[in-house]
N, C-alpha and C. Protein backbone atom coordinates (compact mmCIF):
# COMPACT_ATOMS: atom_id res chain seq x y z
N UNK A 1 135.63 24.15 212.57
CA UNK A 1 134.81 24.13 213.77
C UNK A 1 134.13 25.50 213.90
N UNK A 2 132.60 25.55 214.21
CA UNK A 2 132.07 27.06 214.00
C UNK A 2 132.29 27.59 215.40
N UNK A 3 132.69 28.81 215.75
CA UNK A 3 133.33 29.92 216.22
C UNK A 3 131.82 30.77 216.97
N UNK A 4 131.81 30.36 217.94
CA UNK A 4 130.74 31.28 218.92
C UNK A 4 130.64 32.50 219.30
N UNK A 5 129.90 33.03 219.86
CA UNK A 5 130.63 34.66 220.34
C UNK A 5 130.97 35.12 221.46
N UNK A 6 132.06 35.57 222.10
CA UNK A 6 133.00 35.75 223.06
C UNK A 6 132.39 36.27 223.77
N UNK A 7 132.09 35.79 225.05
CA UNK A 7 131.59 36.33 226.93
C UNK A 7 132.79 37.20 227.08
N UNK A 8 132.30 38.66 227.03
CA UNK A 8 133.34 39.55 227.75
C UNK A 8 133.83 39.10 229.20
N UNK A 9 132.49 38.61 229.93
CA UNK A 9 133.54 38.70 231.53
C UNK A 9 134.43 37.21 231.00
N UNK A 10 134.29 36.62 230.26
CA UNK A 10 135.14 35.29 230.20
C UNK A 10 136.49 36.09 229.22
N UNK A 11 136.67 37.03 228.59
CA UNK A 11 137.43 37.27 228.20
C UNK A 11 138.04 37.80 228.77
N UNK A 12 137.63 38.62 229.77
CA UNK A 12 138.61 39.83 230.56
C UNK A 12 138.97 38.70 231.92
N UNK A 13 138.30 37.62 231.98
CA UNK A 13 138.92 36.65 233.50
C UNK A 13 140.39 36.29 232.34
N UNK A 14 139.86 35.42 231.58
CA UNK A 14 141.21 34.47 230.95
C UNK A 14 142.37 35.91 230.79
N UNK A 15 141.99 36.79 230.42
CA UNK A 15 143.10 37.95 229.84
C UNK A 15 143.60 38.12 231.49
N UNK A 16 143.60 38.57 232.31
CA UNK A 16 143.86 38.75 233.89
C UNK A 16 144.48 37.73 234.42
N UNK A 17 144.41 36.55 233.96
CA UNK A 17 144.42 35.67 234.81
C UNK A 17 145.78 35.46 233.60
N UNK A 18 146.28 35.29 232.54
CA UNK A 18 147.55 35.06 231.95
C UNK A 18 148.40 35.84 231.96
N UNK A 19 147.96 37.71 231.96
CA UNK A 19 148.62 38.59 232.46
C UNK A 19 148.27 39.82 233.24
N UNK A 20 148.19 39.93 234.34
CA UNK A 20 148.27 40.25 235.65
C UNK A 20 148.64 41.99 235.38
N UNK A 21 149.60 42.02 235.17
CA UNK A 21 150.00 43.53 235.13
C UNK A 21 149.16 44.25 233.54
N UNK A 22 149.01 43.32 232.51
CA UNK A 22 148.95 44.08 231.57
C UNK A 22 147.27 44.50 231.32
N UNK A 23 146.55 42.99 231.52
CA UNK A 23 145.24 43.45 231.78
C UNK A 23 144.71 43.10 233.23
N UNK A 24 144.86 43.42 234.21
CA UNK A 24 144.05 43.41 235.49
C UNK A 24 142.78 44.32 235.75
N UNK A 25 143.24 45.48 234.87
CA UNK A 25 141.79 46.45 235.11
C UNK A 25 140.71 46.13 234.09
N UNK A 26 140.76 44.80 233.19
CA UNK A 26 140.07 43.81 232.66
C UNK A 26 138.98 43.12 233.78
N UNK A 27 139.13 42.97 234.51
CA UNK A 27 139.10 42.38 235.94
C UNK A 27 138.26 43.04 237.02
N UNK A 28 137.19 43.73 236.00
CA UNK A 28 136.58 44.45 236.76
C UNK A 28 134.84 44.00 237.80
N UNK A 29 134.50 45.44 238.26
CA UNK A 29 133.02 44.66 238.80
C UNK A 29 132.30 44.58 237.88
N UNK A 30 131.77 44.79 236.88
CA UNK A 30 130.75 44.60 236.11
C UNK A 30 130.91 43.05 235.25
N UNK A 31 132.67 42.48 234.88
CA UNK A 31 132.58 41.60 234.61
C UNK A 31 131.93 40.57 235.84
N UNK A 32 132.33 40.86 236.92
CA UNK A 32 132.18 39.81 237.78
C UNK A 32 130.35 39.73 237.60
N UNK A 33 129.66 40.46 237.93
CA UNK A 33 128.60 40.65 237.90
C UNK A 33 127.80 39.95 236.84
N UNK A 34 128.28 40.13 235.80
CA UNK A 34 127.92 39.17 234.05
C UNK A 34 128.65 38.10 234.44
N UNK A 35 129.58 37.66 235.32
CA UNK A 35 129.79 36.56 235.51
C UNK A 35 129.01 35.70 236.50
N UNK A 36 128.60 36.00 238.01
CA UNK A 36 127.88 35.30 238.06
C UNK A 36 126.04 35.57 237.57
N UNK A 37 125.60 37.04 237.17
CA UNK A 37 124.38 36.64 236.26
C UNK A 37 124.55 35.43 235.51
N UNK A 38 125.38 35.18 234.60
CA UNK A 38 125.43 33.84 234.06
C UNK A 38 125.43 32.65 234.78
N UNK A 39 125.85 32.22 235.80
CA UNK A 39 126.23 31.34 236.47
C UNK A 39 125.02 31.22 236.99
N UNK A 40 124.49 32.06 238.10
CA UNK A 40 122.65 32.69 238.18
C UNK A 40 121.87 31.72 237.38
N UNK A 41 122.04 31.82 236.07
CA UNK A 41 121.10 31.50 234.80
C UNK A 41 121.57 29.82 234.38
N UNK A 42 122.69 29.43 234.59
CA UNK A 42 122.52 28.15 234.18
C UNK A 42 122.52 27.98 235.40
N UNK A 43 122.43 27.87 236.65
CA UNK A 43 122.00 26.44 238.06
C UNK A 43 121.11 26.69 237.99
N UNK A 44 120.05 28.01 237.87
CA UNK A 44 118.39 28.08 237.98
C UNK A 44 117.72 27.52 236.88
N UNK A 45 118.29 27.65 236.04
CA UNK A 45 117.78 26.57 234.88
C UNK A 45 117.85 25.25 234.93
N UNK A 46 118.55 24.81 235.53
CA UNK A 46 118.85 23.55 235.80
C UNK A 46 118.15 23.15 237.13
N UNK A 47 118.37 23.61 238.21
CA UNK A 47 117.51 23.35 239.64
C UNK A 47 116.72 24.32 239.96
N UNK A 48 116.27 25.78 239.54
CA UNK A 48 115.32 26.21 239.91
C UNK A 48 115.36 26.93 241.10
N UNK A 49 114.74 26.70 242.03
CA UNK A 49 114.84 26.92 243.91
C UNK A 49 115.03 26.21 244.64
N UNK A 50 115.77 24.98 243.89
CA UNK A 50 116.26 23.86 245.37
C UNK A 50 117.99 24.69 245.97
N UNK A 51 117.84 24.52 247.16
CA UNK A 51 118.38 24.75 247.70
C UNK A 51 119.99 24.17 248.08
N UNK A 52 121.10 24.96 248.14
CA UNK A 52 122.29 23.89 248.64
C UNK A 52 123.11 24.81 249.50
N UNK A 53 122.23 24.97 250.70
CA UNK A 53 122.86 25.87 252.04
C UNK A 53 123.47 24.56 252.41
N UNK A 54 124.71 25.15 253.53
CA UNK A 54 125.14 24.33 254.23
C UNK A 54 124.44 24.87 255.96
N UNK A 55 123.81 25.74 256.44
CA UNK A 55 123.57 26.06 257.29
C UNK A 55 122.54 27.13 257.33
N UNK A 56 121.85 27.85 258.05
CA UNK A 56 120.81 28.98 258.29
C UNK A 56 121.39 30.36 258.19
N UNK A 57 122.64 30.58 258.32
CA UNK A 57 123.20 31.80 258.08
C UNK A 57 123.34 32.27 256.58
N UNK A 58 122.92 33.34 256.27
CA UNK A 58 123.23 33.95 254.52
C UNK A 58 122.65 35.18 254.59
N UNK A 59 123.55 35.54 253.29
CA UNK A 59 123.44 37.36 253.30
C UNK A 59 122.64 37.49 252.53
N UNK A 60 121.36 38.05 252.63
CA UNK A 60 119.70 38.62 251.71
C UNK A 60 120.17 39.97 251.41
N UNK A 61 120.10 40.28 250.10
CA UNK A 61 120.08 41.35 250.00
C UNK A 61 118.72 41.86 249.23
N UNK A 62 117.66 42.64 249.83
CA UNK A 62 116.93 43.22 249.12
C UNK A 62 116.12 44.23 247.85
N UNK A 63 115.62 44.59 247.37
CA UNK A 63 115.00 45.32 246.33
C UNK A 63 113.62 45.42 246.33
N UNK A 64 113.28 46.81 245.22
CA UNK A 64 111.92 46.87 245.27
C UNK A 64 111.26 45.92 244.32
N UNK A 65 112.25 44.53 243.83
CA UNK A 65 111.18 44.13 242.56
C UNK A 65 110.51 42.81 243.20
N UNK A 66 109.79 43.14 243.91
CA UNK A 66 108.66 42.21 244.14
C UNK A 66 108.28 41.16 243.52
N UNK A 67 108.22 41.40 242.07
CA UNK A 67 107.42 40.29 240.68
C UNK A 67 108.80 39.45 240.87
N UNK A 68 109.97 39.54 241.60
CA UNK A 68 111.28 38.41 241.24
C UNK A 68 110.59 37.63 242.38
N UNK A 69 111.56 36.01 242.18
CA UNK A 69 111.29 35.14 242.92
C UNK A 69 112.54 34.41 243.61
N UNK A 70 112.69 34.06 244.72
CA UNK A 70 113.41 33.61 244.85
C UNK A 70 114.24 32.52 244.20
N UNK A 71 115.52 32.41 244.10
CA UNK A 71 116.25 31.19 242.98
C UNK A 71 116.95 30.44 244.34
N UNK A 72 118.31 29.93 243.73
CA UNK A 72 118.76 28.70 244.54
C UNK A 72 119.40 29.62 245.87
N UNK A 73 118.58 28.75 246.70
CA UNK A 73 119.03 29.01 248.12
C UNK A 73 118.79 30.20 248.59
N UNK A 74 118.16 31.22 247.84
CA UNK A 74 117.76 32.49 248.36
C UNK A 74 118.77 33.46 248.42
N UNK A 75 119.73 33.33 247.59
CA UNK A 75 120.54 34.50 247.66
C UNK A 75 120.20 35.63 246.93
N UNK A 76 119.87 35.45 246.08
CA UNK A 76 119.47 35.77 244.67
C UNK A 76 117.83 36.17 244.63
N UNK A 77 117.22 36.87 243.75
CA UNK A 77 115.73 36.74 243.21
C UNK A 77 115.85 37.01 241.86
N UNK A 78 115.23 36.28 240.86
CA UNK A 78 115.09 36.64 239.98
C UNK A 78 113.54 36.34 239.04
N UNK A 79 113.53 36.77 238.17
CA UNK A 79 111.99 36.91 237.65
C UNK A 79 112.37 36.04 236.42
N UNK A 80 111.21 34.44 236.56
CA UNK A 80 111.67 33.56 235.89
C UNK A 80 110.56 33.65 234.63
N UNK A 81 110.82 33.56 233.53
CA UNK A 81 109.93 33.90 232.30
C UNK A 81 108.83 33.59 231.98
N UNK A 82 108.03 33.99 231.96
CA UNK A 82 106.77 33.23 232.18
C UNK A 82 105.46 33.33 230.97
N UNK A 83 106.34 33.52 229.66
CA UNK A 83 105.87 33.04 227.80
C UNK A 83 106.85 31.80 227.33
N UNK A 84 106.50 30.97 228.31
CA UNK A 84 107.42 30.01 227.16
C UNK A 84 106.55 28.60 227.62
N UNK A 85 106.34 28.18 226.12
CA UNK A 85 105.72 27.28 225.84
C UNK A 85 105.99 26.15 226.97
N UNK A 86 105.54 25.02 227.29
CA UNK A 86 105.90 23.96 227.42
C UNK A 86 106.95 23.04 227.08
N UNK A 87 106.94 22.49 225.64
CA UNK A 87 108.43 21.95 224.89
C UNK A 87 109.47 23.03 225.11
N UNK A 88 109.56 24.37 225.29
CA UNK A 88 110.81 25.02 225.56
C UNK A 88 111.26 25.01 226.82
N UNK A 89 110.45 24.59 228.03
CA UNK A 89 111.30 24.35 229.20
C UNK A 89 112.07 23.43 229.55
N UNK A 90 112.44 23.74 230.41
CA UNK A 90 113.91 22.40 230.42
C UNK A 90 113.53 21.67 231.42
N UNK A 91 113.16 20.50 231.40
CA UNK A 91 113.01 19.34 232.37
C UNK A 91 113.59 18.54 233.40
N UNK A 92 113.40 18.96 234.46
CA UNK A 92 114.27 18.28 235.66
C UNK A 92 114.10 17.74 236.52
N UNK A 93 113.62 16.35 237.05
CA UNK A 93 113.02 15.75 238.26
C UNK A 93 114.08 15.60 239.53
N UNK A 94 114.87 15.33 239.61
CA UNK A 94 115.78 15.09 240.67
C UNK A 94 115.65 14.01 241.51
N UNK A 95 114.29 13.98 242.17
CA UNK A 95 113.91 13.23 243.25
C UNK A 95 113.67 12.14 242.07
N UNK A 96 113.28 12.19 241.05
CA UNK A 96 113.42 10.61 240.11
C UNK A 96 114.80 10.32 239.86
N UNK A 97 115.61 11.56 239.27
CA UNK A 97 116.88 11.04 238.71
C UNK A 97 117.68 10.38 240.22
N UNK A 98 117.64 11.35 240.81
CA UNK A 98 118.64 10.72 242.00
C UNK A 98 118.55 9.12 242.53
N UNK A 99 117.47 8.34 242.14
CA UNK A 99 117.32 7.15 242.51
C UNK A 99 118.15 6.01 241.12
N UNK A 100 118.32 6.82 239.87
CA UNK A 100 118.78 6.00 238.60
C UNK A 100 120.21 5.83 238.45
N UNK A 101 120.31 4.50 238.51
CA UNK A 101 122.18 4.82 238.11
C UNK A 101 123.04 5.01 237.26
N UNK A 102 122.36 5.48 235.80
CA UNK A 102 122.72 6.65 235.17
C UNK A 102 122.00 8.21 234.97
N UNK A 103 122.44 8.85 235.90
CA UNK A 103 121.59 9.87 235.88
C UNK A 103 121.84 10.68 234.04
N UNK A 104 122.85 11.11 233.64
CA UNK A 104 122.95 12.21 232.40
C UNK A 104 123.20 11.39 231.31
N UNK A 105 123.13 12.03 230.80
CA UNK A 105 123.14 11.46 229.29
C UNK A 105 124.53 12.21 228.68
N UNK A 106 125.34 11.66 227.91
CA UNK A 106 126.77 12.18 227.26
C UNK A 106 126.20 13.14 225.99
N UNK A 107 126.79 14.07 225.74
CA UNK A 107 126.42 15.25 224.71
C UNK A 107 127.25 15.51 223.70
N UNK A 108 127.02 14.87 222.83
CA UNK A 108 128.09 15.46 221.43
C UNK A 108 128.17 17.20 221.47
N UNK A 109 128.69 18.18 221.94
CA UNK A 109 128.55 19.47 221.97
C UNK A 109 128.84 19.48 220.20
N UNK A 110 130.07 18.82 220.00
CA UNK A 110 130.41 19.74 218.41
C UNK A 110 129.03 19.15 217.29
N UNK A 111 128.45 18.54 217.66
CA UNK A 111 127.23 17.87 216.69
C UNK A 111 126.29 19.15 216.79
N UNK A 112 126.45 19.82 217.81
CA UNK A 112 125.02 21.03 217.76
C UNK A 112 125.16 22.22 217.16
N UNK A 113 124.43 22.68 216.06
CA UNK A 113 124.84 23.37 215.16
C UNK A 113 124.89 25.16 215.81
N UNK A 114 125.98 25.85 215.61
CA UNK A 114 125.51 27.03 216.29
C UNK A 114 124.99 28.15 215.67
């Protein structure tokens, strides 16, 4: 089976999280930070700027980078890429899928070559 390459903040959560005393300072802010940047990067890829507040209250935090855009729900801004072809974006209707009663499709992951 081919062998990917290891997400530090995913290494230093699993290492923390099996042992506590030995690596906890594994467990730091910068992982968290590469952790949710990532997390950031796949829901905005996937939904973009739709939104999933439960209410009008949320914490904005600002910056000077203007050229970012808002992502999901406005917590966040980020500056979404804007050289990429057509066939390389990722396609998502929602307001179509949500009416189909199979929305996803099943994914052989180990079929995709890495």
């Amino acid at each position: 089976m081919p062998q990917g390459v290891p997400l530090p903040w995913y290494q230093a959560y699993n290492a923390s999280k099996h042992s506590r005393q030995q690596a906890f300072k594994q467990a730091n802010l910068w992982a968290l930070i590469e952790a949710v940047a990532g997390l950031l990067i796949v829901v905005t890829s996937q939904f973009k700027t739709v939104t999933f507040d439960a209410g009008p209250s949320r914490l904005i935090l600002e910056s000077g980078h203007q050229s970012h855009e808002h992502s999901i729900g406005e917590l966040f801004r980020i500056k979404y890429p804007d050289d990429w072809a057509d066939h390389e974006m990722y396609e998502f209707d929602w307001s179509f899928l949500r009416t189909q009663t199979h929305r996803f499709d099943k994914i052989d992951y180990d079929a995709i070559p890495i």
